[in-house]
C-alpha atoms as a PDB file:
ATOM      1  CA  UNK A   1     149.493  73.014  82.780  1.00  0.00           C
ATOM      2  CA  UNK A   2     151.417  72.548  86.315  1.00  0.00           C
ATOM      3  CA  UNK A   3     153.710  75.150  87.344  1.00  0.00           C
ATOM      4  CA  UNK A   4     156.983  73.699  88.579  1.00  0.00           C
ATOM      5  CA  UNK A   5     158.673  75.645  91.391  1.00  0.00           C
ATOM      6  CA  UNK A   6     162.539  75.258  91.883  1.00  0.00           C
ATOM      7  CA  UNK A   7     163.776  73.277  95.174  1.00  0.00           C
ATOM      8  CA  UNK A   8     164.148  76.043  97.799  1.00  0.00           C
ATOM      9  CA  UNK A   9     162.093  78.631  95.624  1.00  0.00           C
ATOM     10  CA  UNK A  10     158.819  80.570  96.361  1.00  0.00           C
ATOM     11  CA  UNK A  11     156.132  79.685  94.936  1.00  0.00           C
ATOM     12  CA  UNK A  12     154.889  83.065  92.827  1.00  0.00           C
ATOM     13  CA  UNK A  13     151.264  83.492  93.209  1.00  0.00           C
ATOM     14  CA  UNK A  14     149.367  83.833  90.478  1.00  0.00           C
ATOM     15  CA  UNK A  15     146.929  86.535  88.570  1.00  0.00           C
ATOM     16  CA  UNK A  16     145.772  87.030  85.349  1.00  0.00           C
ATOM     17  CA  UNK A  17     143.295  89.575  83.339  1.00  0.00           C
ATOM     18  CA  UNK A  18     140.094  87.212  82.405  1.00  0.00           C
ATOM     19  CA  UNK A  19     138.322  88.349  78.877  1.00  0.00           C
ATOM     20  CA  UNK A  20     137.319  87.298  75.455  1.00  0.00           C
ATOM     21  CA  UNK A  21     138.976  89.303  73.717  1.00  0.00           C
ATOM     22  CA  UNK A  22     142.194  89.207  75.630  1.00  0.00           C
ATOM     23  CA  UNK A  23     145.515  89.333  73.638  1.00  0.00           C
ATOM     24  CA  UNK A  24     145.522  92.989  73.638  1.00  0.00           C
ATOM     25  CA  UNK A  25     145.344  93.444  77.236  1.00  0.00           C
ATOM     26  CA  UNK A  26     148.490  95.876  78.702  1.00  0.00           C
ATOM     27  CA  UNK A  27     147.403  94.811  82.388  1.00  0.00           C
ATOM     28  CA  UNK A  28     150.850  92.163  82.737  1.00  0.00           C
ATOM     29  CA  UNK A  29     152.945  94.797  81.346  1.00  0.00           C
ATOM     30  CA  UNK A  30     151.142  96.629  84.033  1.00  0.00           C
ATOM     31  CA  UNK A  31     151.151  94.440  87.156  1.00  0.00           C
ATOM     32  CA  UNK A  32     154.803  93.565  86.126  1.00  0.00           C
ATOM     33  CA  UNK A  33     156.042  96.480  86.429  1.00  0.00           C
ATOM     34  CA  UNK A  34     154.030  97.233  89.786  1.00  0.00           C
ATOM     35  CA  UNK A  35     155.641  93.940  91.563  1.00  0.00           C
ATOM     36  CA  UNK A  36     159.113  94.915  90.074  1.00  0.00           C
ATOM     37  CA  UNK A  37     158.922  98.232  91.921  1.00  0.00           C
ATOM     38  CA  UNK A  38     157.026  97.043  94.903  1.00  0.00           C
ATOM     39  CA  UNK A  39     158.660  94.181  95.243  1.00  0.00           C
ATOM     40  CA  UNK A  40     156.329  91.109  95.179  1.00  0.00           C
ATOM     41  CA  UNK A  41     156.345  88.054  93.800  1.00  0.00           C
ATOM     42  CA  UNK A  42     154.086  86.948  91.431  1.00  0.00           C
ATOM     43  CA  UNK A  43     152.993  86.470  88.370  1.00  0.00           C
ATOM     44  CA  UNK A  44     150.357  87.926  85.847  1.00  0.00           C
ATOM     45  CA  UNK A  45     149.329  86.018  82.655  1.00  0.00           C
ATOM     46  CA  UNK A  46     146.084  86.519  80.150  1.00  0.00           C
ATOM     47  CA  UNK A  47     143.525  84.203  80.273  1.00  0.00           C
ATOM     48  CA  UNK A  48     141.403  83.697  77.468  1.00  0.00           C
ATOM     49  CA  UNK A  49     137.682  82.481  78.973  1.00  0.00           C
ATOM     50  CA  UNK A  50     135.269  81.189  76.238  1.00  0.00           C
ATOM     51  CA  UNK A  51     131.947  82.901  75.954  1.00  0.00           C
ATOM     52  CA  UNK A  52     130.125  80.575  77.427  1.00  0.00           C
ATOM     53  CA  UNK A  53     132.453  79.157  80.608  1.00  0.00           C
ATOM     54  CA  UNK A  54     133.298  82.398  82.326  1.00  0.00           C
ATOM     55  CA  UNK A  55     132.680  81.115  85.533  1.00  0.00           C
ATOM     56  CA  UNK A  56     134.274  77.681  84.892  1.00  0.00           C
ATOM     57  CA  UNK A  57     137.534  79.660  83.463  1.00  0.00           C
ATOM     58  CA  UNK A  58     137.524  81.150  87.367  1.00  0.00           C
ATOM     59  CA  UNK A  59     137.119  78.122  89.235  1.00  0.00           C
ATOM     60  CA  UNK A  60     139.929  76.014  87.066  1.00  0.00           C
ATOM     61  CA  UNK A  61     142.175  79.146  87.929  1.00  0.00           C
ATOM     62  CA  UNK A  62     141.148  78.962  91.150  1.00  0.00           C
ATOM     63  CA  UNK A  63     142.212  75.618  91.557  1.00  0.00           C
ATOM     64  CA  UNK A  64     145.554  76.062  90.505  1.00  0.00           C
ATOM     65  CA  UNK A  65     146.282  78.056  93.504  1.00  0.00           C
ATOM     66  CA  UNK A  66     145.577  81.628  92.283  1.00  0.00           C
ATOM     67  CA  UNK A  67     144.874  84.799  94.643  1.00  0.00           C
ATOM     68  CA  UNK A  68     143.095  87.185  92.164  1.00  0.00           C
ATOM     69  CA  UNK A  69     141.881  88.051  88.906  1.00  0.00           C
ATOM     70  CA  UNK A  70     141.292  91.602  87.000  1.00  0.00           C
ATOM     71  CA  UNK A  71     138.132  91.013  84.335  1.00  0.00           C
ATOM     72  CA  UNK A  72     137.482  92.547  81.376  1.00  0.00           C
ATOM     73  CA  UNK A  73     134.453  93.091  78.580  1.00  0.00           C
ATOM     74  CA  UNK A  74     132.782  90.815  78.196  1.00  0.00           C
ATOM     75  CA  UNK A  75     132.581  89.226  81.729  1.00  0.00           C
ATOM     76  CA  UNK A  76     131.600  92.112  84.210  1.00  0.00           C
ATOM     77  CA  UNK A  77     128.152  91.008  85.113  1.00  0.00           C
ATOM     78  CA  UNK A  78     128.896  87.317  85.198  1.00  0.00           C
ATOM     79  CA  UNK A  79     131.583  88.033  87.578  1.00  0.00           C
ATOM     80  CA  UNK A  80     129.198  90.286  89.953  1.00  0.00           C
ATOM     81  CA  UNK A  81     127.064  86.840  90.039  1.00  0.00           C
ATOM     82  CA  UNK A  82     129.524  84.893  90.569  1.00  0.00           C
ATOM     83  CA  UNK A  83     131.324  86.421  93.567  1.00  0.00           C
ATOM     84  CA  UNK A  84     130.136  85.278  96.789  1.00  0.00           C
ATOM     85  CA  UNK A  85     130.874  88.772  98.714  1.00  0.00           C
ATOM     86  CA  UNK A  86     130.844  91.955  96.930  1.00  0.00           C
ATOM     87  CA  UNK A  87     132.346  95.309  98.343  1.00  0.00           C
ATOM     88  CA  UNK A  88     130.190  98.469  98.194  1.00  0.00           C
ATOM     89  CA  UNK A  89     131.662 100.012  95.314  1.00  0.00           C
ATOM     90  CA  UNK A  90     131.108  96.942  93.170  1.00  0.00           C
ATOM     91  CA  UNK A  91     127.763  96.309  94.649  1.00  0.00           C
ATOM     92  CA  UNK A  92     126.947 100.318  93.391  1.00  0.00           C
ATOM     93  CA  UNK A  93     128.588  99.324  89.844  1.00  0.00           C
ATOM     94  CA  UNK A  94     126.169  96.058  89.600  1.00  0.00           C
ATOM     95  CA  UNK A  95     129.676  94.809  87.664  1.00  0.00           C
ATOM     96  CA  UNK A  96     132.882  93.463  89.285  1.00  0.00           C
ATOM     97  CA  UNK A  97     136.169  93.957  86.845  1.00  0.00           C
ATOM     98  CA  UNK A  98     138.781  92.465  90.265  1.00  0.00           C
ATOM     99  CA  UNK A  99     138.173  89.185  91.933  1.00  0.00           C
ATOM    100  CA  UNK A 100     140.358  88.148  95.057  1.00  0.00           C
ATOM    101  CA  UNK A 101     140.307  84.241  96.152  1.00  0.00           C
ATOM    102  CA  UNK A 102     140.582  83.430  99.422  1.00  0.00           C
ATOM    103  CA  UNK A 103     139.645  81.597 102.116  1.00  0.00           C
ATOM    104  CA  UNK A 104     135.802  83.735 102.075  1.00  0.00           C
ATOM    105  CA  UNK A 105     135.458  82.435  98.764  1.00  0.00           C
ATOM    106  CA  UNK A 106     135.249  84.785  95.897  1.00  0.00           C
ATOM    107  CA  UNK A 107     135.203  88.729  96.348  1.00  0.00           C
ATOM    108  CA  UNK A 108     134.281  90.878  93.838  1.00  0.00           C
ATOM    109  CA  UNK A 109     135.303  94.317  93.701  1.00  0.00           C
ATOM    110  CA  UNK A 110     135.196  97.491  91.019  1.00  0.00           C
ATOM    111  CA  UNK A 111     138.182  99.778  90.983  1.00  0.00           C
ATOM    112  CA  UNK A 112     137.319 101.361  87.279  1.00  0.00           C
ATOM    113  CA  UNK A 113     135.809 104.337  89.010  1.00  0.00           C
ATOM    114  CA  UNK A 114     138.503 105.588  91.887  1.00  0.00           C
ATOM    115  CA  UNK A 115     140.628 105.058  88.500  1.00  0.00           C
ATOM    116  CA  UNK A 116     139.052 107.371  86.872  1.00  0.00           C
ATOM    117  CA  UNK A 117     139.079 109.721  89.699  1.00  0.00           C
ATOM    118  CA  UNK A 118     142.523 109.245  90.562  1.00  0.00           C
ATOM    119  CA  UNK A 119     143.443 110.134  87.137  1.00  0.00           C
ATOM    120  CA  UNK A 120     141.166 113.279  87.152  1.00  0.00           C
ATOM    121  CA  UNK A 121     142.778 114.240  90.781  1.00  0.00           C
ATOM    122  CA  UNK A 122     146.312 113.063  90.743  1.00  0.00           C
ATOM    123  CA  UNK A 123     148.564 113.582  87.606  1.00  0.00           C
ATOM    124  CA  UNK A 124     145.441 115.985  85.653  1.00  0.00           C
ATOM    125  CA  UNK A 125     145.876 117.678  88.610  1.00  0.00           C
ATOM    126  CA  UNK A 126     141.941 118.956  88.745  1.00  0.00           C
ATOM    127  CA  UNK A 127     140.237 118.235  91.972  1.00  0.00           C
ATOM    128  CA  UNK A 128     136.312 117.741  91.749  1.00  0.00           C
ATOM    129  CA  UNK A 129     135.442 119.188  94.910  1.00  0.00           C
ATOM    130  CA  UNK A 130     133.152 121.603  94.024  1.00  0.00           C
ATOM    131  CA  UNK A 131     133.054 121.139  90.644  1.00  0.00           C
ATOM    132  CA  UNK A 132     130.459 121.082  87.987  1.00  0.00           C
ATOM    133  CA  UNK A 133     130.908 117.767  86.284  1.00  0.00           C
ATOM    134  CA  UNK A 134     129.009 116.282  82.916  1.00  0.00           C
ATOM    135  CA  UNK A 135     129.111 112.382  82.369  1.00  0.00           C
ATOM    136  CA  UNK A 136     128.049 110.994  78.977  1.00  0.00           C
ATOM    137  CA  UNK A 137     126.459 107.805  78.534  1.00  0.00           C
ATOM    138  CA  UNK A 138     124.753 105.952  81.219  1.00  0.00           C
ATOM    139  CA  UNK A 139     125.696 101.787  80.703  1.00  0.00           C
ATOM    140  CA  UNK A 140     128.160 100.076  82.988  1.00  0.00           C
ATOM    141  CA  UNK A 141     131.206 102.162  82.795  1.00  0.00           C
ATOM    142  CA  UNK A 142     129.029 105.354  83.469  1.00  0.00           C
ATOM    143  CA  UNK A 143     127.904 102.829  86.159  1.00  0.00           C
ATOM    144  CA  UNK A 144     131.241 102.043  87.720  1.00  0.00           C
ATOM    145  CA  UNK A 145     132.041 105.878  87.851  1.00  0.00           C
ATOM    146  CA  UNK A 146     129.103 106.919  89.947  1.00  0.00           C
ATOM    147  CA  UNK A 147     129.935 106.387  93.551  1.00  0.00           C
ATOM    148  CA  UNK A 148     133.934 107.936  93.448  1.00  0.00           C
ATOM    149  CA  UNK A 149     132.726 110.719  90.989  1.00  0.00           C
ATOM    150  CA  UNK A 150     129.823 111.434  93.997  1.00  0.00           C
ATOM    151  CA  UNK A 151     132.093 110.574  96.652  1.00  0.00           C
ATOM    152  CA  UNK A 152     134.913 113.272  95.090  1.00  0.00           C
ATOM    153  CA  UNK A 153     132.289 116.043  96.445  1.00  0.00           C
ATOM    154  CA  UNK A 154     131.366 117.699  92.673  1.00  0.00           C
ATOM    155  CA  UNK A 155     128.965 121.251  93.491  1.00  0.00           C
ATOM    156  CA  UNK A 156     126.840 119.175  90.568  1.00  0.00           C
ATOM    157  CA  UNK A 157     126.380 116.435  88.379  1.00  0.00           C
ATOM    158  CA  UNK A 158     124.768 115.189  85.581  1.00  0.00           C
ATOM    159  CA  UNK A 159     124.150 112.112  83.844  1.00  0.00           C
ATOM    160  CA  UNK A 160     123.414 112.955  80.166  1.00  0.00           C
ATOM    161  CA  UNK A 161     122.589 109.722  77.571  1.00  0.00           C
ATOM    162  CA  UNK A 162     121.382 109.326  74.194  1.00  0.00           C
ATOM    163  CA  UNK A 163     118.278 107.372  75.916  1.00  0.00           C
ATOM    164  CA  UNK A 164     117.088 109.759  78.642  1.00  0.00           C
ATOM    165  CA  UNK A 165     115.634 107.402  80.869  1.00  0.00           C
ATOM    166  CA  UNK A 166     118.572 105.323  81.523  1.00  0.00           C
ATOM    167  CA  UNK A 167     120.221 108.494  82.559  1.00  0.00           C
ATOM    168  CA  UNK A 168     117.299 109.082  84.751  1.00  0.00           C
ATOM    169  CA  UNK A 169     117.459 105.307  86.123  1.00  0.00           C
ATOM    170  CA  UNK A 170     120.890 105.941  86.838  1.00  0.00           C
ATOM    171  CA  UNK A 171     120.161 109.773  89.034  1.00  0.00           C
ATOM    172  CA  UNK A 172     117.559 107.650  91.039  1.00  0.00           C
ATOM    173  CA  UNK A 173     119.818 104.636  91.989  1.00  0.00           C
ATOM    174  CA  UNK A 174     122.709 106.931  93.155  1.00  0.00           C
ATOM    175  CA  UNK A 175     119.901 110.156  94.523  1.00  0.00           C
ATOM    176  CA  UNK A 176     120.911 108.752  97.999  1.00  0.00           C
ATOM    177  CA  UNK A 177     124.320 109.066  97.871  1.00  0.00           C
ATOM    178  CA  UNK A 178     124.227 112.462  96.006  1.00  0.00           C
ATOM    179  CA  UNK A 179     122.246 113.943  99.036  1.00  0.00           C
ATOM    180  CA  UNK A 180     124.515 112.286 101.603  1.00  0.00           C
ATOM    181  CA  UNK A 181     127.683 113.848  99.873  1.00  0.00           C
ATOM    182  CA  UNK A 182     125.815 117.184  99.175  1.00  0.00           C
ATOM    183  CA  UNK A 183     125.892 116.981  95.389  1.00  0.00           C
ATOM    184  CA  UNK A 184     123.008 118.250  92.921  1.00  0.00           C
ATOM    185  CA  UNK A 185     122.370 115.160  90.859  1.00  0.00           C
ATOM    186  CA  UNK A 186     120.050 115.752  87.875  1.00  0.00           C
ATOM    187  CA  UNK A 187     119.958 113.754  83.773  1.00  0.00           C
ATOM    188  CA  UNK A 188     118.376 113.570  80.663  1.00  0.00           C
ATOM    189  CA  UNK A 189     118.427 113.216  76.795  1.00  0.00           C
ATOM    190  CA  UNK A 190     121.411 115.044  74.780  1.00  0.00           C
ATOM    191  CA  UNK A 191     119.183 118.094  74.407  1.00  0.00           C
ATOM    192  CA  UNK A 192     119.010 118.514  78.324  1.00  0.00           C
ATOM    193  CA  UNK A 193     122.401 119.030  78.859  1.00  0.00           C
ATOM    194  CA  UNK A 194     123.024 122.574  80.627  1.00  0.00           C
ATOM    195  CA  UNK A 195     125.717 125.124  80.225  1.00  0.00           C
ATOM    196  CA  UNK A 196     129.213 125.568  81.591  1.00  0.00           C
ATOM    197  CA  UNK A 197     130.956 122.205  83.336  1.00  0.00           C
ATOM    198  CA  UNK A 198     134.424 122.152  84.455  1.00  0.00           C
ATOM    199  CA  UNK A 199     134.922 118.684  84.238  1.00  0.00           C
ATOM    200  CA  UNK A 200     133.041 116.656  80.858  1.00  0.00           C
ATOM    201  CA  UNK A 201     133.848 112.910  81.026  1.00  0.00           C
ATOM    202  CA  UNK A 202     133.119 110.768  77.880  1.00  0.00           C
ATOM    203  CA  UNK A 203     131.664 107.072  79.251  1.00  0.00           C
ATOM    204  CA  UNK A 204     130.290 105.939  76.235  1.00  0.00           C
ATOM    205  CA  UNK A 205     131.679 103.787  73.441  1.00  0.00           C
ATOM    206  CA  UNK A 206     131.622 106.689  70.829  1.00  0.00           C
ATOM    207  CA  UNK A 207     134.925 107.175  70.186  1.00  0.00           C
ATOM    208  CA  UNK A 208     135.511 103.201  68.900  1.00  0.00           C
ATOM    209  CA  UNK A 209     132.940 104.141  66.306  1.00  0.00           C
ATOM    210  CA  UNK A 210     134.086 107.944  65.580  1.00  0.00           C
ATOM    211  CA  UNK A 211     131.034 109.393  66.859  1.00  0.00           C
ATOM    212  CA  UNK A 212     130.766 111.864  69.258  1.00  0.00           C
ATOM    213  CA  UNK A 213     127.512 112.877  71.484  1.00  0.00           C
ATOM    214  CA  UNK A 214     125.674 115.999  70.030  1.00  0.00           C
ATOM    215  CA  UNK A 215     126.138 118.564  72.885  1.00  0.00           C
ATOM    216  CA  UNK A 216     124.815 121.892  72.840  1.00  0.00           C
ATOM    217  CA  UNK A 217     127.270 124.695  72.792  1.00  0.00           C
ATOM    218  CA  UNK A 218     128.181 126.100  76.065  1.00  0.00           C
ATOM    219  CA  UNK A 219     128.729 123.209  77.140  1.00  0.00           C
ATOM    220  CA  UNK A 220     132.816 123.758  77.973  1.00  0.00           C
ATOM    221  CA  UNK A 221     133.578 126.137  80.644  1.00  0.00           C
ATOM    222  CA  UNK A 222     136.541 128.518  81.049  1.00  0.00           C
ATOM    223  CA  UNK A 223     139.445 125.978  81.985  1.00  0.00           C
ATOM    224  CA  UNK A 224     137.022 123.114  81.223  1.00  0.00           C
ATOM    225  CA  UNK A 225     138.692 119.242  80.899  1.00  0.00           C
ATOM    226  CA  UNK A 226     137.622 117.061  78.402  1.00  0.00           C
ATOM    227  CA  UNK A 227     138.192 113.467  79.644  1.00  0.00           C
ATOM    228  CA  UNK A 228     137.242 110.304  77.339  1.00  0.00           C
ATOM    229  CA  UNK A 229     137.496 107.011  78.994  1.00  0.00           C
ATOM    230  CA  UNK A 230     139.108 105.373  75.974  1.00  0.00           C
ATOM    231  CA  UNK A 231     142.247 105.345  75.158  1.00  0.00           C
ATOM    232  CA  UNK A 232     144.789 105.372  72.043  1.00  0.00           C
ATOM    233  CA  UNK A 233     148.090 106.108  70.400  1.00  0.00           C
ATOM    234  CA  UNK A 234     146.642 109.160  68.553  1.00  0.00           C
ATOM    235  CA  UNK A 235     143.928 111.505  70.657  1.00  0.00           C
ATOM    236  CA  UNK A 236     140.419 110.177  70.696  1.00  0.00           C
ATOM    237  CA  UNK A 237     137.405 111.647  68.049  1.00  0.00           C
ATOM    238  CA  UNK A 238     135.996 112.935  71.716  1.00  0.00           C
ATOM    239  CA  UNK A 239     138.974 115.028  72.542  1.00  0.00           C
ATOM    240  CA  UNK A 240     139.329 116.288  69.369  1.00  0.00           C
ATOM    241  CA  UNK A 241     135.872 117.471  68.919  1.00  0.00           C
ATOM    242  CA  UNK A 242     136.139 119.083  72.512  1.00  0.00           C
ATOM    243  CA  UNK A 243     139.147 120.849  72.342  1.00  0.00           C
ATOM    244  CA  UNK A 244     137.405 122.594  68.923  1.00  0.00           C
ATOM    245  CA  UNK A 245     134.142 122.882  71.041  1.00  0.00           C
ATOM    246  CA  UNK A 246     135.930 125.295  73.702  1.00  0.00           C
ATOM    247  CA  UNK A 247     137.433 122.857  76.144  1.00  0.00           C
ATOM    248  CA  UNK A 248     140.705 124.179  77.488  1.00  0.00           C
ATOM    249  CA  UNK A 249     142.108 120.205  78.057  1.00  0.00           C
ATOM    250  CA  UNK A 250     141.804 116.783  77.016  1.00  0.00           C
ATOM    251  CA  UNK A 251     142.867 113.891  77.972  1.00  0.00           C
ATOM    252  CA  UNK A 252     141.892 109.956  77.424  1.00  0.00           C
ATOM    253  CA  UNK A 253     141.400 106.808  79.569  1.00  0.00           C
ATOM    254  CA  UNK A 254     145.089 105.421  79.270  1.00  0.00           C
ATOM    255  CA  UNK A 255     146.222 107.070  83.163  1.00  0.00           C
ATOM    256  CA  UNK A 256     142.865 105.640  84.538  1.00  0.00           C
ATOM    257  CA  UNK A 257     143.548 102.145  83.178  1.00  0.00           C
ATOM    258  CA  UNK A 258     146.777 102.376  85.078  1.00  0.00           C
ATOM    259  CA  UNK A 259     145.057 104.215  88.040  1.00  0.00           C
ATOM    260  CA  UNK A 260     142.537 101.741  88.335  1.00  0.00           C
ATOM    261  CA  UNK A 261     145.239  98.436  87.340  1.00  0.00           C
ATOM    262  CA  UNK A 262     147.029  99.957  91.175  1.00  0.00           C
ATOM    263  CA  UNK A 263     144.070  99.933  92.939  1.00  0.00           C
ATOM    264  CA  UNK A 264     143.498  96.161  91.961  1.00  0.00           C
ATOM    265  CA  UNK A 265     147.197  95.843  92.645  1.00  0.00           C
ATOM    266  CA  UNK A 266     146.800  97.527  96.667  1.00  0.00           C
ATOM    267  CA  UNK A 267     143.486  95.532  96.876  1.00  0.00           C
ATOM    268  CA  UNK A 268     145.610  92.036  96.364  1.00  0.00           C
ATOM    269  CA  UNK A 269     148.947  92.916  97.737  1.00  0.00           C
ATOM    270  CA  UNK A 270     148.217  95.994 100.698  1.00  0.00           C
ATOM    271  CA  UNK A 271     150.934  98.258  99.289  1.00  0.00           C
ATOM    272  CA  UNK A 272     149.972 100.893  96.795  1.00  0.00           C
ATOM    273  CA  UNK A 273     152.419 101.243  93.626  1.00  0.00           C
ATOM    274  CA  UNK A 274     153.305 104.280  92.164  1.00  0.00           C
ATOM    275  CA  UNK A 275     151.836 105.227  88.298  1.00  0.00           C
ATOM    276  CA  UNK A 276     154.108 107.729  86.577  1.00  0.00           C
ATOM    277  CA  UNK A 277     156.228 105.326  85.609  1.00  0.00           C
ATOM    278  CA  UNK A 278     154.308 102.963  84.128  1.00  0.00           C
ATOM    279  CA  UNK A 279     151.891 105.362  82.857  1.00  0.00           C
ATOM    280  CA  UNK A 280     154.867 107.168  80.704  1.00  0.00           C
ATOM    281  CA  UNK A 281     156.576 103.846  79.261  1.00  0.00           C
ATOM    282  CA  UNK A 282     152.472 102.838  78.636  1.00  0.00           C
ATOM    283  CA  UNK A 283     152.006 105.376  76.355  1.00  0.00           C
ATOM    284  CA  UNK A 284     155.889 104.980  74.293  1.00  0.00           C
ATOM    285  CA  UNK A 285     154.972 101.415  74.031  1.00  0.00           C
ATOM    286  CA  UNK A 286     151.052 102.558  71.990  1.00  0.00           C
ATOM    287  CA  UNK A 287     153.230 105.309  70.571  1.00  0.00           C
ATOM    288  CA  UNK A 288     155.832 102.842  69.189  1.00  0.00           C
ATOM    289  CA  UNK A 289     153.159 100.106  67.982  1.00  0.00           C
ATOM    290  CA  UNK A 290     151.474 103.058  65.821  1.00  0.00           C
END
């Protein structure tokens, strides 16, 4: 389909969020709202990629003049191959979730993590410095969080998984930068899991099936948060379970899927927009679709 620009008329550019699923995506409510209050012009569609033509979903975009793309599940990976540079934080997430085009080529990037840490810092108003912080599950989005959670300066933390050595395979591949940024790095099994964090973030897919890890008690410190990466109209099976379990707060992914969406956003455009906004009229739009 050819995009027909008005005599005398910018051309937009062009971005889209790349998944299979993809219908129920919020990012071009999200990125629309950005480049009203920032100012830019462009545009930000879905883009439905077939399971099996990822990569030839990219290049066809990329041929119709786009700048960028966000990905989501189930494409990470096959975008981390397919970008041709990678920056540091998506080389230390193996998985790529913004791509810009250019004249380089293909960049992949991985803003899910200083999402999640923006969220944690900024509007939850807990800074990690210091901190003693739990992360549950150790696949890709545990992944992704590594390097800002590290970078944030945490006193400790720990990886705890189901599986106890992927939790240990992910303490080796980040021991490095844990020592560089002074922070006591240790994981294990569900049974490992030691007493007292201030900050418990929920990486795994539990909540979409209702189930929640089995942590030992003690687990919640005085003032603890209880974050769950996924998000809802209604509070997660996580948050509810933590809040019982002795966590003073909760809170779900929704602010770092708008934390992260700006990050993209400053990555394509060099200006950084704002997220209360968006992440209040976010939440009445989930609210109003319940």
């Amino acid at each position: 389909m050819t995009h027909q620009t008005p005599p005398g008329e910018l051309q937009a550019d062009r971005y889209a969020v790349i998944g299979h699923p993809v219908e129920h995506s919020q990012s071009p409510f999200i990125h629309a709202e950005f480049a009203r209050e920032t100012g830019q012009h462009l545009t930000y569609e879905r883009l439905l990629a077939p399971l099996d033509a990822f990569a030839d979903t990219v290049r066809a975009f990329i041929e119709s003049g786009a700048r960028g793309a966000n990905v989501t599940v189930p494409f990470k990976l096959e975008a981390h191959a397919l970008a041709d540079h990678l920056t540091e934080r998506a080389q230390a997430a193996g998985a790529v979730n913004t791509l810009v085009f250019d004249a380089r080529g293909i960049t992949g990037d991985n803003t899910d993590g200083v999402g999640l840490v923006r969220d944690i810092e900024g509007p939850l108003g807990v800074p990690l410095k210091g901190r003693r912080v739990l992360l549950l599950g150790a696949g890709g989005a545990s992944r992704g969080a590594m390097l800002p959670l590290i970078e944030a300066g945490p006193a400790a933390l720990f990886v705890a998984n189901r599986t106890a050595a992927r939790a240990d395979e992910l303490v080796v591949r980040f021991a490095q930068a844990a020592e560089h940024h002074g922070v006591a790095l240790a994981g294990g099994g569900w049974d490992a899991v030691p007493a007292a964090f201030d900050v418990i973030i929920n990486a795994t897919a539990g909540s979409l099936q209702g189930d929640v890890p089995p942590l030992p008690a003690g687990v919640y410190a005085a003032g603890s948060l209880a974050y769950d990466m996924m998000y809802g109209a209604q509070p997660t099976v996580f948050m509810t379970h933590a809040l019982a379990a002795g966590a003073a707060r909760a809170a779900d992914g929704l602010g770092m899927l708008v934390e992260q969406a700006a990050e993209a956003f400053a990555v394509w455009r060099g200006v950084r927009p704002s997220t209360g906004v968006v992440r209040a009229a976010l939440r009445a739009r989930l609210t109003a679709k319940a």
